[in-house]
Protein backbone atom coordinates (compact mmCIF):
# COMPACT_ATOMS: atom_id res chain seq x y z
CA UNK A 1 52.30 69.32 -124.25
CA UNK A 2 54.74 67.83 -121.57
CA UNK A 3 58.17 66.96 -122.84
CA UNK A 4 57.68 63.29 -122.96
CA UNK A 5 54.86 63.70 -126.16
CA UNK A 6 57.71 65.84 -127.87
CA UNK A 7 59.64 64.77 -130.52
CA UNK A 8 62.83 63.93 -129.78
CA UNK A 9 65.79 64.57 -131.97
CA UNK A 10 68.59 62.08 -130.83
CA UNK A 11 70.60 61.87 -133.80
CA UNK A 12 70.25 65.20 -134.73
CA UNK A 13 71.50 67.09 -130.99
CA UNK A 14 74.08 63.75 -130.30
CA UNK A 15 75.76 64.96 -133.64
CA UNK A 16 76.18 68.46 -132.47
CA UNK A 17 79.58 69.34 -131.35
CA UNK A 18 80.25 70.93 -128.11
CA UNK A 19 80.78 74.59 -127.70
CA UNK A 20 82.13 77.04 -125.61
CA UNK A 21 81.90 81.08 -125.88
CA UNK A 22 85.88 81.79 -126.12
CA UNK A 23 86.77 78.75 -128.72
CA UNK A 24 88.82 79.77 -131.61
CA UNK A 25 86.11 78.01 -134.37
CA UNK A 26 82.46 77.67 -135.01
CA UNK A 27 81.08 73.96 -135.57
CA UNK A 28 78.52 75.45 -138.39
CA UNK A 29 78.32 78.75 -140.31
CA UNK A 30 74.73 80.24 -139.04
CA UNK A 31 73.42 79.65 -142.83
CA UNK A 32 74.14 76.16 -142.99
CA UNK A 33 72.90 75.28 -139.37
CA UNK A 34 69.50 77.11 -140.47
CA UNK A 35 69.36 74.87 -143.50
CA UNK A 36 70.57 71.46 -140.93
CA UNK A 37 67.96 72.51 -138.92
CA UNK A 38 65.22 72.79 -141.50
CA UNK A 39 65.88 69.56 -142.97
CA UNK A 40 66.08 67.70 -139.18
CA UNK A 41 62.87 68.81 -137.64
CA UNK A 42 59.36 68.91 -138.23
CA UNK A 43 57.83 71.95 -139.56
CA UNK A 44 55.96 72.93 -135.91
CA UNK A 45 59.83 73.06 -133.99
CA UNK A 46 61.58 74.63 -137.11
CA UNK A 47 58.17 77.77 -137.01
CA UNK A 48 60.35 77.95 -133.45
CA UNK A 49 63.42 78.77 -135.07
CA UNK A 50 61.62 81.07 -137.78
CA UNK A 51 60.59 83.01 -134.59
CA UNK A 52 64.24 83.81 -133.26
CA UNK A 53 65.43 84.29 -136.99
CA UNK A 54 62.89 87.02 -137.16
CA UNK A 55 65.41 89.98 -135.89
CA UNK A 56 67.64 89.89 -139.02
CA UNK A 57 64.26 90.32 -141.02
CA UNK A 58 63.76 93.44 -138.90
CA UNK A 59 66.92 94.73 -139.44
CA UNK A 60 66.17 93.93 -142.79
CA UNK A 61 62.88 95.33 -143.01
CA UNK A 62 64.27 98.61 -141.68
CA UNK A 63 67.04 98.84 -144.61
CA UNK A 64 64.41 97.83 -147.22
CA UNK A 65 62.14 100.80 -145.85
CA UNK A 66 65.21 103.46 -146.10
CA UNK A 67 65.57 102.23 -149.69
CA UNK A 68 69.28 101.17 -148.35
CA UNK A 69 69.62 97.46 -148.90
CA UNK A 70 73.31 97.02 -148.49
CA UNK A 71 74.41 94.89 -145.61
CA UNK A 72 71.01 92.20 -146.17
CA UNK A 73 71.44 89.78 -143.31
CA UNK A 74 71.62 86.68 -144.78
CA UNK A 75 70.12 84.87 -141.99
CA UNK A 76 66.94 86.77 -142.83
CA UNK A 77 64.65 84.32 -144.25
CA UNK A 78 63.52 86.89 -146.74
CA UNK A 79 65.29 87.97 -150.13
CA UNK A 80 65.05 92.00 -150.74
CA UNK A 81 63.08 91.20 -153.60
CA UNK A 82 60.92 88.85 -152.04
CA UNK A 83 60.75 91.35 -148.64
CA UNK A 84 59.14 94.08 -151.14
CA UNK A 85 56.70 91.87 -153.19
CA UNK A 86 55.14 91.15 -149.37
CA UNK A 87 55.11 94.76 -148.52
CA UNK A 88 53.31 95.53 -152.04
CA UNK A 89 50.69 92.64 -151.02
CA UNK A 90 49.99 93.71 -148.03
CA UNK A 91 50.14 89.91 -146.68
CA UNK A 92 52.52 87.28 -146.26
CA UNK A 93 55.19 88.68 -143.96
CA UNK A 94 54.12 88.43 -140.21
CA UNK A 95 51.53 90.99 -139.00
CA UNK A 96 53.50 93.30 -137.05
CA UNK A 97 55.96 93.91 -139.74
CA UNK A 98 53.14 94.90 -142.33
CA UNK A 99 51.80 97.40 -139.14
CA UNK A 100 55.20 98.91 -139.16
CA UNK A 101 55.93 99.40 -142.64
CA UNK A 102 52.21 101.06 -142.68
CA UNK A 103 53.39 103.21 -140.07
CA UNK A 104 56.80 104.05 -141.24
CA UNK A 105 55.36 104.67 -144.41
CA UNK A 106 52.86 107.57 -143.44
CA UNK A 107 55.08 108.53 -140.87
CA UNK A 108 52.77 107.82 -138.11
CA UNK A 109 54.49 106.65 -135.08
CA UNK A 110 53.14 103.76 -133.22
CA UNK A 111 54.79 105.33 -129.96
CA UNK A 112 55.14 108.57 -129.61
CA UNK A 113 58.78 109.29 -128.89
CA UNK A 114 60.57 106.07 -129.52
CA UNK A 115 63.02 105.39 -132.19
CA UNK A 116 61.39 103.29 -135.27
CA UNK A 117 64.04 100.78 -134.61
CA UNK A 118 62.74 100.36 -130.82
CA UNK A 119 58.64 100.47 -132.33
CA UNK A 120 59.97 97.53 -134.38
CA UNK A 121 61.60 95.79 -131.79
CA UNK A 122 58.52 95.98 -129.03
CA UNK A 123 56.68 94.77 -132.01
CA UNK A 124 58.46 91.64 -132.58
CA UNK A 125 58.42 90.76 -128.62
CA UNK A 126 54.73 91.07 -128.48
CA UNK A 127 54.41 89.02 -131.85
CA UNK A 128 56.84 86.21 -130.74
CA UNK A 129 56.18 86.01 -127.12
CA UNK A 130 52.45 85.43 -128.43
CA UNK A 131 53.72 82.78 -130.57
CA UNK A 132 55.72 80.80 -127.75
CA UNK A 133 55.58 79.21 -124.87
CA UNK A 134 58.52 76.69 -122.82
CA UNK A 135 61.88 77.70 -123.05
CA UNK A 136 61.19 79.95 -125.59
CA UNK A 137 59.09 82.30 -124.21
CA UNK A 138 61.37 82.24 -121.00
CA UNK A 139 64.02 82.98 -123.24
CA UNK A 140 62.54 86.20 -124.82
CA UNK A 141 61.36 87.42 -121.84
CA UNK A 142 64.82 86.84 -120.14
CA UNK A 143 66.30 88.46 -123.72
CA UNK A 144 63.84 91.54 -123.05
CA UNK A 145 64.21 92.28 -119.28
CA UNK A 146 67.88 91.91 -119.87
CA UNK A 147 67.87 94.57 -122.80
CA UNK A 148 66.05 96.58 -121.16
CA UNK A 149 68.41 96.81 -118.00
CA UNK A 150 71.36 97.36 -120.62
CA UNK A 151 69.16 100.49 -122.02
CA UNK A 152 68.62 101.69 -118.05
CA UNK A 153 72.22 101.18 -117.21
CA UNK A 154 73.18 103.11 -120.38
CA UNK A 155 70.84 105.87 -119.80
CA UNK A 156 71.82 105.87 -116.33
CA UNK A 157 75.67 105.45 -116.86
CA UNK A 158 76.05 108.30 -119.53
CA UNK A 159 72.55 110.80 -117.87
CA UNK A 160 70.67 110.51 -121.45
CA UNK A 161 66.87 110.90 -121.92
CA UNK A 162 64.86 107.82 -120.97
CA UNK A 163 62.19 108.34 -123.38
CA UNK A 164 61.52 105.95 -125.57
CA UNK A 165 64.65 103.39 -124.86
CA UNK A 166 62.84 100.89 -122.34
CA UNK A 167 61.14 98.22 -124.32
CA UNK A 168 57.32 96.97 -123.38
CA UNK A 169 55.68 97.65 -120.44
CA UNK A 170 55.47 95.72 -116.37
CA UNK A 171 56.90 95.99 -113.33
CA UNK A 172 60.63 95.52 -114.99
CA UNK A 173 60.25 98.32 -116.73
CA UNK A 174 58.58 100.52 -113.84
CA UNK A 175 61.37 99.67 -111.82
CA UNK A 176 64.04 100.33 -114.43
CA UNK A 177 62.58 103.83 -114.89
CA UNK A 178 61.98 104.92 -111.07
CA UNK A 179 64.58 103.29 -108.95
CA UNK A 180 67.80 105.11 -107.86
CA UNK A 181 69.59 101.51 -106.63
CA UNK A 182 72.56 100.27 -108.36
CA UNK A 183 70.90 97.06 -108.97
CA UNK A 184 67.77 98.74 -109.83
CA UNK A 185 65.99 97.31 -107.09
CA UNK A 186 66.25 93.81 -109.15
CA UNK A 187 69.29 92.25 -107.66
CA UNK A 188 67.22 89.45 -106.34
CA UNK A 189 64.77 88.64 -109.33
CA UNK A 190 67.79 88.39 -111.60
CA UNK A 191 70.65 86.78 -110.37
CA UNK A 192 73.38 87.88 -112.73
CA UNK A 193 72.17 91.55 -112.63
CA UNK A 194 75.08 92.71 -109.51
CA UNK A 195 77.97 90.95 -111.35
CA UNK A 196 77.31 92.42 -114.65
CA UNK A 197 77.12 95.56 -113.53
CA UNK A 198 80.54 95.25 -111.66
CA UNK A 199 81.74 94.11 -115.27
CA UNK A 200 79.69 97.19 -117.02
CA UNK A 201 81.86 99.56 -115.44
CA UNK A 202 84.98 98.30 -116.74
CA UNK A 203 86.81 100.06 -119.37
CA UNK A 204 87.34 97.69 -122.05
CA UNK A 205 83.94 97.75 -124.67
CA UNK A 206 85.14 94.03 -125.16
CA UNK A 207 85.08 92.94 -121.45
CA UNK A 208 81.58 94.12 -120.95
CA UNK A 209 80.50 93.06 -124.24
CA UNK A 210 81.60 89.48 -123.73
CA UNK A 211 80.17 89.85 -119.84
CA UNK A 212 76.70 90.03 -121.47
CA UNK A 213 77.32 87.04 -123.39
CA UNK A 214 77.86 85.15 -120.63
CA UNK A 215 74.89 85.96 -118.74
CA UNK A 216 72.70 85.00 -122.06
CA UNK A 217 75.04 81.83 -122.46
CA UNK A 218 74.69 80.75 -118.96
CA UNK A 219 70.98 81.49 -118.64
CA UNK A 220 70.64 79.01 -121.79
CA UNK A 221 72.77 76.20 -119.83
CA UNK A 222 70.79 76.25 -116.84
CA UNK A 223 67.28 76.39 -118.52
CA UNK A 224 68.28 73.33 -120.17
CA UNK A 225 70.07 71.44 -117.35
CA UNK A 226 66.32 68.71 -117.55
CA UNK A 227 66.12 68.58 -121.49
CA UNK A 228 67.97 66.09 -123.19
CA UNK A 229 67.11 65.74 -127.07
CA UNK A 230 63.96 68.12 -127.68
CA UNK A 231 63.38 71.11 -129.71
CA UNK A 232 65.13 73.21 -126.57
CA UNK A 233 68.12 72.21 -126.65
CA UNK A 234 68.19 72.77 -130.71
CA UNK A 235 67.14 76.13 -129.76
CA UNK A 236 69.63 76.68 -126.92
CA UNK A 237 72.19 75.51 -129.55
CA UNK A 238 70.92 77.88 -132.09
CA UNK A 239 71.28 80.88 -129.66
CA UNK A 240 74.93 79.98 -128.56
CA UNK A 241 75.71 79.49 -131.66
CA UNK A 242 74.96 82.75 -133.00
CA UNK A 243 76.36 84.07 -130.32
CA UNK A 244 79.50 82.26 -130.57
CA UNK A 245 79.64 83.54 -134.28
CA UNK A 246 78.98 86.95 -133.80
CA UNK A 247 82.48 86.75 -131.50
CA UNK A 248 84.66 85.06 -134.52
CA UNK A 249 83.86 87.66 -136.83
CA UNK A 250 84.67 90.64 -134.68
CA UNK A 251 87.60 88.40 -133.39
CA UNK A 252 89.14 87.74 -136.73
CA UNK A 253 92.08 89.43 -138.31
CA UNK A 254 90.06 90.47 -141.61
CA UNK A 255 87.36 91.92 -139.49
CA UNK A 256 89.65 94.54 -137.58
CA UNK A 257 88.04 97.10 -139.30
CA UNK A 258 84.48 95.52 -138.12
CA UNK A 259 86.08 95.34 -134.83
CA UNK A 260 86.51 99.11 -134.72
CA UNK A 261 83.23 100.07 -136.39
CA UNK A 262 81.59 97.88 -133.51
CA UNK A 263 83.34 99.94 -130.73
CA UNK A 264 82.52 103.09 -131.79
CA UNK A 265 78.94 102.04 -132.71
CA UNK A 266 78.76 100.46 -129.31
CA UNK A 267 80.09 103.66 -127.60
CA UNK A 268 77.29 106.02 -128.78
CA UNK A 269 74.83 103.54 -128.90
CA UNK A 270 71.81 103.53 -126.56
CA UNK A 271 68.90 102.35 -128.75
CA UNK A 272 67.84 98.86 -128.37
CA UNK A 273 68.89 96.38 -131.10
């Protein structure tokens, strides 16, 4: 389909306010923009949005499988309740997440020495990138590669074990694993790769944090520079959105204590969210 037979959404994306990544307010809780966004578009573009709500069900479907369900993401589009009735069935939740419950379950890794959080993850790429195509299958592969390199860098950075942290398989991955470069070797494919890393080896968790955001931010504007009101640019919004929320919470004064649970999280952390 060529983006003249898509639907277009004029009122809908003309209504949206404009954002930027350091503004001190967010347009739209996450919650309510789901539930704008499910009421504005038809049910084949919203399945779109379903797709890249589908990590807070993970992270969901991993607490619901350690019998630990406090913290449910709200923006999962499952209740616990509801999340465990599936499981029981057998059917209703996407494939891939019945596969890994299965697995979890009788303790049968799908890949041998990677985390079940990782397994879970490289499930959900194969699932959505299946599922899409357009913008939002560049997007998850851009959202992959560019986790992956984090995972490299990390591994790299502090000399940890490899095993198990790169996500899917390819040449991105070959050549995060074997080169010795401090691009990688990928300097040219992606763009943003020798500035970030300049901005990786700063000091300040925040300042690299928020470099990373950039890249995804930017990589949103320019994929959409040629779309004007279709479903991609209510997904681009979506994206920076989230993003853009994700910064107000850490950034606000009743979330200090989030704040310094992130950093220290953030410190150790090498597994693949």
């Amino acid at each position: 389909m060529n983006q003249l037979q898509k639907r277009d959404y004029f009122y809908l994306i003309s209504s949206l306010p404009e954002m930027v990544l350091d503004q001190s307010r967010a347009p739209y809780s996450m919650v309510d923009f789901v539930e704008k966004l499910e009421e504005a578009l038809e049910p084949k573009d919203f399945a779109q949005v379903r797709l890249l709500l589908l990590p807070h069900d993970n992270r969901n479907l991993l607490r619901l499988l350690k019998n630990d369900t406090e913290g449910w993401e709200p923006l999962g589009q499952y209740s616990d309740s509801e999340m465990k009735a599936l499981l029981q069935a057998e059917e209703g939740l996407p494939p891939y997440m019945h596969r890994f419950a299965h697995a979890y379950q009788e303790e049968q890794p799908l890949q041998e020495g990677q985390s079940w959080r990782n397994q879970l993850t490289e499930l959900y790429y194969e699932y959505a990138l299946q599922q899409s195509r357009g913008f939002l299958h560049d997007w998850l592969e851009f959202e992959r590669d560019l986790r992956n390199v984090l995972a490299a860098w990390n591994i790299r950075r502090y000399e940890l074990n490899d095993e198990g942290q790169l996500i899917g398989k390819g040449e991105v991955v070959k050549t995060l694993q074997q080169s010795r470069a401090r691009d990688f070797g990928l300097g040219s494919e992606f763009s943003y790769l020798n500035k970030l890393i300049n901005d990786l080896e700063r000091d300040e968790l925040s300042v690299r944090e928020k470099a990373i955001d950039r890249v995804k931010w930017n990589y949103i504007d320019n994929q959409l520079v040629f779309y004007y009101f279709t479903i991609e640019v209510v997904l681009g919004y979506f994206l920076q959105l989230r993003m853009l929320q994700r910064w107000l919470s850490l950034d606000a004064p009743a979330g200090q204590e989030r704040v310094r649970a992130f950093i220290s999280e953030m410190e150790q952390k090498i597994e693949l969210t």
